[in-house]
N, C-alpha and C. Protein backbone atom coordinates (compact mmCIF):
# COMPACT_ATOMS: atom_id res chain seq x y z
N UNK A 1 119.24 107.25 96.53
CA UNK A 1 118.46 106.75 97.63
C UNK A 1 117.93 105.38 97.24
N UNK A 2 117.43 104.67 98.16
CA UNK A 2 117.28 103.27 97.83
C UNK A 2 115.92 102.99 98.46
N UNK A 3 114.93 102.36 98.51
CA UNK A 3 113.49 101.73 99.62
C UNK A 3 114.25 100.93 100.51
N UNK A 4 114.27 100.97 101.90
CA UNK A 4 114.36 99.66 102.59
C UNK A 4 113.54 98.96 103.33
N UNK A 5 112.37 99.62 103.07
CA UNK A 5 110.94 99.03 103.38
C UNK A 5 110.20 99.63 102.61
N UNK A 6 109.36 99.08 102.52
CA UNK A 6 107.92 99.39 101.73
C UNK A 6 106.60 98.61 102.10
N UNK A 7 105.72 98.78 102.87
CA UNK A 7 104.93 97.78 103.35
C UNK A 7 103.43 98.26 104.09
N UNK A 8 102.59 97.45 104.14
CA UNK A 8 101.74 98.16 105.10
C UNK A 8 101.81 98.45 106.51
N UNK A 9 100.69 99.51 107.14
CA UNK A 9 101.36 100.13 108.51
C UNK A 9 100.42 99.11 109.24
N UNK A 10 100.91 98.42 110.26
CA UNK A 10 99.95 97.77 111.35
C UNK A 10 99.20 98.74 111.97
N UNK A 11 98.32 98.84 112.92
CA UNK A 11 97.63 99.38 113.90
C UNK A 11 97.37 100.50 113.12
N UNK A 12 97.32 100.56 111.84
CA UNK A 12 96.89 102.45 111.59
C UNK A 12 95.91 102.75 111.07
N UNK A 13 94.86 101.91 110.66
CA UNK A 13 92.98 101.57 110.87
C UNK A 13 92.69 101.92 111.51
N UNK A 14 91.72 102.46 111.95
CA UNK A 14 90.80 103.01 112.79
C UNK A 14 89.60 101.91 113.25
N UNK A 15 89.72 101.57 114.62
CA UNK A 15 88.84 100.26 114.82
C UNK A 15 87.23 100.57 114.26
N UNK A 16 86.98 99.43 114.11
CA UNK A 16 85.49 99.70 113.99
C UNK A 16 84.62 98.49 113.74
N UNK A 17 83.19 98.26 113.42
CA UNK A 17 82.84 97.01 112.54
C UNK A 17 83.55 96.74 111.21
N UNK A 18 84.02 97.87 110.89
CA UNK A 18 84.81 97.64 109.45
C UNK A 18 85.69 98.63 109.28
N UNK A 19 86.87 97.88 110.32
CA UNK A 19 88.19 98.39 110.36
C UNK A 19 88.84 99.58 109.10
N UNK A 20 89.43 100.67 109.11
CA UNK A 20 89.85 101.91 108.37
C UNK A 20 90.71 101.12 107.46
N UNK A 21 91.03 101.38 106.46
CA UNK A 21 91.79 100.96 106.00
C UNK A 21 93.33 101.43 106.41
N UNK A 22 94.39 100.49 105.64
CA UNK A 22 95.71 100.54 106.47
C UNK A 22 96.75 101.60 105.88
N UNK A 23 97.76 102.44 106.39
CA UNK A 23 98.28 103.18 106.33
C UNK A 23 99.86 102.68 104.96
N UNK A 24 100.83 103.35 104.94
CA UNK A 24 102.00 102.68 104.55
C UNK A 24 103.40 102.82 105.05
N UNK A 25 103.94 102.40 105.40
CA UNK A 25 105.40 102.62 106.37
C UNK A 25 106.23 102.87 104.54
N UNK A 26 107.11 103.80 104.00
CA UNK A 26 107.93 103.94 103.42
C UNK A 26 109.47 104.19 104.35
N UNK A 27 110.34 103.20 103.97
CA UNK A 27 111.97 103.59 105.02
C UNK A 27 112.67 103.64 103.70
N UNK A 28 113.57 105.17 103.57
CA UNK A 28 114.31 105.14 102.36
C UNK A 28 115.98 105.89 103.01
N UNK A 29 116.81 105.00 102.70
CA UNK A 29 118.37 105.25 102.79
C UNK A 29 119.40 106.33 102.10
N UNK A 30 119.40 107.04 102.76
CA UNK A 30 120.30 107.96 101.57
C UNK A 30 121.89 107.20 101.08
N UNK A 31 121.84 107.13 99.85
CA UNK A 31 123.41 106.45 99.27
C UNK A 31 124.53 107.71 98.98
N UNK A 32 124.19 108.35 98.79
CA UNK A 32 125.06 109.64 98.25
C UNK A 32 125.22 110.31 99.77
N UNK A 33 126.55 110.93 99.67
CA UNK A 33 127.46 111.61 100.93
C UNK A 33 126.67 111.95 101.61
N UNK A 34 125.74 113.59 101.37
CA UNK A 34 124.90 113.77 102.08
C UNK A 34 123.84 114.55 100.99
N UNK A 35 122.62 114.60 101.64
CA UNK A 35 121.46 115.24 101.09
C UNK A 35 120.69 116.34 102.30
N UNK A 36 119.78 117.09 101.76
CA UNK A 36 118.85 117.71 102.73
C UNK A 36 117.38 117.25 102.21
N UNK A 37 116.50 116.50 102.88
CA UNK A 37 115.34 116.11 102.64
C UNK A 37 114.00 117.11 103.08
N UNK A 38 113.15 117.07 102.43
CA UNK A 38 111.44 118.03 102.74
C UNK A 38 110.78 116.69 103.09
N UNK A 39 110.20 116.57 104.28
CA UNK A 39 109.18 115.55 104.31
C UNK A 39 108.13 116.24 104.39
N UNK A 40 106.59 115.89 103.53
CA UNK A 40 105.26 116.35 103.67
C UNK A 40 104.55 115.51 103.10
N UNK A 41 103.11 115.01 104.12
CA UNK A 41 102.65 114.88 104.18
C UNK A 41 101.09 114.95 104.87
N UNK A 42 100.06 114.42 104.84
CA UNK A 42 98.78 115.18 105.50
C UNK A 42 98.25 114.51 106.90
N UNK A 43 97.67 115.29 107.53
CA UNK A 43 97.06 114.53 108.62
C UNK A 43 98.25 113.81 109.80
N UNK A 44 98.90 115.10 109.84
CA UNK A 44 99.84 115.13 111.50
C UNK A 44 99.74 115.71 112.19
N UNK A 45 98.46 116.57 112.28
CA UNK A 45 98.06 117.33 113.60
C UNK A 45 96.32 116.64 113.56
N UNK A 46 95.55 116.44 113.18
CA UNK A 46 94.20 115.37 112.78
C UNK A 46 94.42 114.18 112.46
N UNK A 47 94.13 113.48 113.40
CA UNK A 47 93.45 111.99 112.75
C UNK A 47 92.41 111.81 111.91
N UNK A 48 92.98 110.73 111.30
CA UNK A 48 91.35 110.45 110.45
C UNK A 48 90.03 110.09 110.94
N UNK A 49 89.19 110.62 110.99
CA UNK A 49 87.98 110.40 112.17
C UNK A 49 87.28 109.21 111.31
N UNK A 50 86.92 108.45 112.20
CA UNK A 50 85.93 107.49 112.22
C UNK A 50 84.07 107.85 112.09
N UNK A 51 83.49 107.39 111.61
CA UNK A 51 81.81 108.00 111.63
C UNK A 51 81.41 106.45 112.24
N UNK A 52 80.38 106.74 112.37
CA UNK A 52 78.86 106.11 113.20
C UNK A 52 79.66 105.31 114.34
N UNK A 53 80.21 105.46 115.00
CA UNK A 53 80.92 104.95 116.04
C UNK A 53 82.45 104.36 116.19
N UNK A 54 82.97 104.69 114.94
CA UNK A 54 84.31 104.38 114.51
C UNK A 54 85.26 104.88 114.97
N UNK A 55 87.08 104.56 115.16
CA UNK A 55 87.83 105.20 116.04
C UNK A 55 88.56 105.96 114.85
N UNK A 56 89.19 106.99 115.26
CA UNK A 56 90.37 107.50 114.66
C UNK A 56 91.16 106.37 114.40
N UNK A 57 91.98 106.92 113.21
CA UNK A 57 92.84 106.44 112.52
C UNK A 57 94.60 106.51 113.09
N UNK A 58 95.88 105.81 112.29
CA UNK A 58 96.55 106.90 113.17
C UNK A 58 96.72 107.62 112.39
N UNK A 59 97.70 108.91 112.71
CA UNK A 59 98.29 109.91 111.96
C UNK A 59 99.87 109.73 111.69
N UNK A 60 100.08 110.50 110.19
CA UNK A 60 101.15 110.28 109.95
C UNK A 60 102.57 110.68 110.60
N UNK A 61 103.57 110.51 110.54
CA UNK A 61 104.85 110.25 111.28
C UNK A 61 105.89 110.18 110.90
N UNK A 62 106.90 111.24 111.03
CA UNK A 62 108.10 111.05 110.65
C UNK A 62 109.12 110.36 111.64
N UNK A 63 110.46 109.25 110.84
CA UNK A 63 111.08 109.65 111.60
C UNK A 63 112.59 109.63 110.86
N UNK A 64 113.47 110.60 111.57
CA UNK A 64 115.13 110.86 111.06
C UNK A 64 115.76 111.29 111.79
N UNK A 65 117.15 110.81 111.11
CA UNK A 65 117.76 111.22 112.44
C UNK A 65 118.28 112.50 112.48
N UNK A 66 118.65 113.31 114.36
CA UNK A 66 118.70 114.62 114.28
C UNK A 66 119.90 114.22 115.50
N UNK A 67 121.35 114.84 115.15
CA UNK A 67 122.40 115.02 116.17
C UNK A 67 122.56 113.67 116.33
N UNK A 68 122.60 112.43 115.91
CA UNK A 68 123.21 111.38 115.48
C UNK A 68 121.99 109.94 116.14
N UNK A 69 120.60 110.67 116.34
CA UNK A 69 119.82 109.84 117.03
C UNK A 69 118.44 109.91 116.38
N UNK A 70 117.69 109.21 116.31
CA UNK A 70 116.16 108.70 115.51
C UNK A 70 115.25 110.11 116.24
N UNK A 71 114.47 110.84 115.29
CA UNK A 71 113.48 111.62 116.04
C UNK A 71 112.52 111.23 115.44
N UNK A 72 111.40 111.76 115.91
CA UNK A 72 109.89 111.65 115.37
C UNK A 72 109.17 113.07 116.09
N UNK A 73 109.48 114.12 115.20
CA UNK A 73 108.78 115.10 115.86
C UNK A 73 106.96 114.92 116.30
N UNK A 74 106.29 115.58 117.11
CA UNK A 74 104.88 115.13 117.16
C UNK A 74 104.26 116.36 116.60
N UNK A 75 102.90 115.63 116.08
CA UNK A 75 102.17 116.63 115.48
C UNK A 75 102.88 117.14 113.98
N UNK A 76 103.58 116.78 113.58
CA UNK A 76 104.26 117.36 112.42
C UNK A 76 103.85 116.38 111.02
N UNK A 77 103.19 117.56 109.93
CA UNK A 77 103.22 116.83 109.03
C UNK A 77 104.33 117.46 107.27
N UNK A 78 104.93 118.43 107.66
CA UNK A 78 105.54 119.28 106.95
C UNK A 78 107.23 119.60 107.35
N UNK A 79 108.20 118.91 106.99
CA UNK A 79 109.17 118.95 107.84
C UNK A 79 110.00 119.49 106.72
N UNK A 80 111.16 120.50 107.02
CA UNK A 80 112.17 121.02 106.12
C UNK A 80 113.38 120.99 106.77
N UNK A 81 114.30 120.80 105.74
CA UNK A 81 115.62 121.13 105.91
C UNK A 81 116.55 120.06 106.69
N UNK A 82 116.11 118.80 106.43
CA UNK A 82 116.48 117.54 107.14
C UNK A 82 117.45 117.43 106.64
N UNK A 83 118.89 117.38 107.70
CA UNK A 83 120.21 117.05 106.88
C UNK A 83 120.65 115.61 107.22
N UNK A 84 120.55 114.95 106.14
CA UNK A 84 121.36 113.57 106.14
C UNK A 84 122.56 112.91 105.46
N UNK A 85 123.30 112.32 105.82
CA UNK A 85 124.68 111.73 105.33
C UNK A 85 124.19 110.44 105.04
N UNK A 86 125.39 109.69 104.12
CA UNK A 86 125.53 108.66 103.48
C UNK A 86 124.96 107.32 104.72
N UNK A 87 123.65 106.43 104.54
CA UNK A 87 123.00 105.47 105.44
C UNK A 87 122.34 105.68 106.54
N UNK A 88 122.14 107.26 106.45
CA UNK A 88 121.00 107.49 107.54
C UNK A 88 119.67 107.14 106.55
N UNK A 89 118.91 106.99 107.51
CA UNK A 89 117.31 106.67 107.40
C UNK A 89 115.71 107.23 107.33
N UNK A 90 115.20 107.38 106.58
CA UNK A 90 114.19 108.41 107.06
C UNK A 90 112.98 107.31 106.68
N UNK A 91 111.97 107.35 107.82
CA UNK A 91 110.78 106.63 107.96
C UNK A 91 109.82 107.60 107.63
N UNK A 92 109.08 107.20 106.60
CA UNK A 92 107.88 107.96 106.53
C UNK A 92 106.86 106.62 107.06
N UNK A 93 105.57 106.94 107.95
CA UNK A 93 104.35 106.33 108.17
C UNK A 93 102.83 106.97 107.83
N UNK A 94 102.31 106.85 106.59
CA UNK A 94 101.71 107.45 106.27
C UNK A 94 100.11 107.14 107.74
N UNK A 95 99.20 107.98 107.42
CA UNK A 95 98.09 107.48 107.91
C UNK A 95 96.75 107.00 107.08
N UNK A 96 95.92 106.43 108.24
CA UNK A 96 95.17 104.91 107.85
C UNK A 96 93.64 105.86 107.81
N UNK A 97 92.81 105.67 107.38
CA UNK A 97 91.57 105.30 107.30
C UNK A 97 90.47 105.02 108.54
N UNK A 98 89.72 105.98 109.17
CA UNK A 98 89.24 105.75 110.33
C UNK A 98 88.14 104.14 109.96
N UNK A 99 87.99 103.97 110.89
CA UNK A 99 87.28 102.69 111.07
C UNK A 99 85.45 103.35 110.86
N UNK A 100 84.67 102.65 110.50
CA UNK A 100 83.11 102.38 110.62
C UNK A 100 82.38 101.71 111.68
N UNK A 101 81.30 101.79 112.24
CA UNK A 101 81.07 101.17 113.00
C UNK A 101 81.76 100.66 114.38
N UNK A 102 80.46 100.30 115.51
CA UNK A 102 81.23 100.27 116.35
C UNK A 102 82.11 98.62 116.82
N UNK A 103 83.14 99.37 117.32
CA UNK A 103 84.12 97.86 116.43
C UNK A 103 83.91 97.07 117.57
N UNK A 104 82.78 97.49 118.53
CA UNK A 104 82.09 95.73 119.26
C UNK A 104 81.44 95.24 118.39
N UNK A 105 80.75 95.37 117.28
CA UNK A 105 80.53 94.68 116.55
C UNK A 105 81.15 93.89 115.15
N UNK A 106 82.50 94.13 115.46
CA UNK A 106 83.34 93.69 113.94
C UNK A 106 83.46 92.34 114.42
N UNK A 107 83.17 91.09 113.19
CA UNK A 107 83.09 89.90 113.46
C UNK A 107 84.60 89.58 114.09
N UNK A 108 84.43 88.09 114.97
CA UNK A 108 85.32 87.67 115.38
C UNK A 108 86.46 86.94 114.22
N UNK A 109 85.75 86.38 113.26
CA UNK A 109 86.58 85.69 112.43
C UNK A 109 87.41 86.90 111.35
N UNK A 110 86.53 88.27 111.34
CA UNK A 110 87.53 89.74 110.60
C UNK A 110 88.84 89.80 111.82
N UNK A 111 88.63 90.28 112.80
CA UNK A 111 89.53 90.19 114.15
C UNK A 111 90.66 89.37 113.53
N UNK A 112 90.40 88.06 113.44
CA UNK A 112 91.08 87.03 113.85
C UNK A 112 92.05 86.96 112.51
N UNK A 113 91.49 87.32 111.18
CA UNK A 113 92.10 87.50 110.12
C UNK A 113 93.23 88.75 110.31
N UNK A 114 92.67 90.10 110.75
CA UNK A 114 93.88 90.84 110.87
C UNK A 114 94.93 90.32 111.62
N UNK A 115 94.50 89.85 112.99
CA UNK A 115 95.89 89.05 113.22
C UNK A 115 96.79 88.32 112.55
N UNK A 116 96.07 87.39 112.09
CA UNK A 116 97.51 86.87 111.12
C UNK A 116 97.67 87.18 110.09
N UNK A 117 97.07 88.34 109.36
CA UNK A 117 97.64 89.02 108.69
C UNK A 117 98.71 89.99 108.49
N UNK A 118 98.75 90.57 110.27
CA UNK A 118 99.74 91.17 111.09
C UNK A 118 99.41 93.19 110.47
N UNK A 119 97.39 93.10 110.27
CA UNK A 119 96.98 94.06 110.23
C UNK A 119 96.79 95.14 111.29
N UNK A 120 96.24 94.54 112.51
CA UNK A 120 96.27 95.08 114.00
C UNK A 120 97.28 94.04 114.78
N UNK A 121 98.11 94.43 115.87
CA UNK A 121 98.84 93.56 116.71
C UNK A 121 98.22 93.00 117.96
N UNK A 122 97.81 92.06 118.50
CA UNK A 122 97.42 91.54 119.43
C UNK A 122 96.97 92.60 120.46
N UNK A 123 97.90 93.42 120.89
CA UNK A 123 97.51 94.89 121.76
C UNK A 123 96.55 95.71 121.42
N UNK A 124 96.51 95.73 120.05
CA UNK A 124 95.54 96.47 119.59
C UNK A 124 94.04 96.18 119.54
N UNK A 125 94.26 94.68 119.02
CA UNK A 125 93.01 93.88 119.20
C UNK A 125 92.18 93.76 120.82
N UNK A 126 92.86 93.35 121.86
CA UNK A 126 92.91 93.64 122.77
C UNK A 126 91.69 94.90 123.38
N UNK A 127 92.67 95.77 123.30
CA UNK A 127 92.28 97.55 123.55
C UNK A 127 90.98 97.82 122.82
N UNK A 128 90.93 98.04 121.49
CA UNK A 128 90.22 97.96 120.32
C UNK A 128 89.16 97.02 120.29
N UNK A 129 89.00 96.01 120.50
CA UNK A 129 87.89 94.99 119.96
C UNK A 129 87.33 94.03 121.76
N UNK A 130 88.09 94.56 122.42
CA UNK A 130 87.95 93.18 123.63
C UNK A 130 88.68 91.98 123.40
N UNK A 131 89.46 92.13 122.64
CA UNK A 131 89.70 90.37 122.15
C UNK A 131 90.37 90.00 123.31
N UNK A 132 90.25 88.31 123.96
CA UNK A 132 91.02 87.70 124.95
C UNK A 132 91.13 86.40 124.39
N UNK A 133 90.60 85.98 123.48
CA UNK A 133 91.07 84.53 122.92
C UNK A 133 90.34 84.42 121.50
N UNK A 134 90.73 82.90 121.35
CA UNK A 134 89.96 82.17 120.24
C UNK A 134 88.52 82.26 119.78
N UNK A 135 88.51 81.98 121.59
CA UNK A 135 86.48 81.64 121.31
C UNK A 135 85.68 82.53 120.69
């Protein structure tokens, strides 16, 4: 098997004055003919809750392919018996860290940093914070 990503998860903080911390996207390739994979991990039926006015986090996420097409079962954090052949894909997205506080109050210039950090995506900021511009 090989990594073909490894990186942090966007949007998977939990908004707040002081955004959750961020999740991790792992994408790993199977090289050998075929394999059967166990995916497990925690917190796919619970989000990570947020305190004193903070949002949930996201939750974690599989995805592989099943009958020659990408799934992502929901709610699942314990998956068995995944059969894969030589360059299929399996995405793990771990989950993030609920947020603190209520994230009308997270500074504009924190905001503005996750953006181009490409921590939350514009949509999120948006939804999440009110954001509509610069100012």
């Amino acid at each position: 098997m090989k990594f073909t990503q490894w990186a942090l998860r966007p949007d998977s903080g939990g908004p707040g004055r002081h955004r959750g911390g961020l999740g991790a996207v792992y994408e790993i390739e199977l090289l050998e003919a075929e394999a059967t994979a166990f995916l497990f991990g925690d917190r796919g039926k619970f989000a990570p809750r947020g305190v004193v006015g903070g949002g949930e986090a996201a939750m974690t996420r599989f995805t592989f392919p099943k009958d020659g097409a990408p799934t992502s079962p929901p709610l699942a954090a314990k998956i068995v018996d995944v059969s894969l052949k030589r360059g299929d894909r399996v995405r793990l997205e771990t989950p993030g860290g609920g947020g603190y506080g209520d994230p009308a109050d997270r500074e504009r210039k924190a905001i503005r940093r996750d953006l181009e950090l490409g921590f939350i995506s514009l949509e999120a900021a948006r939804r999440d914070y009110g954001w509509e511009s610069e100012a």
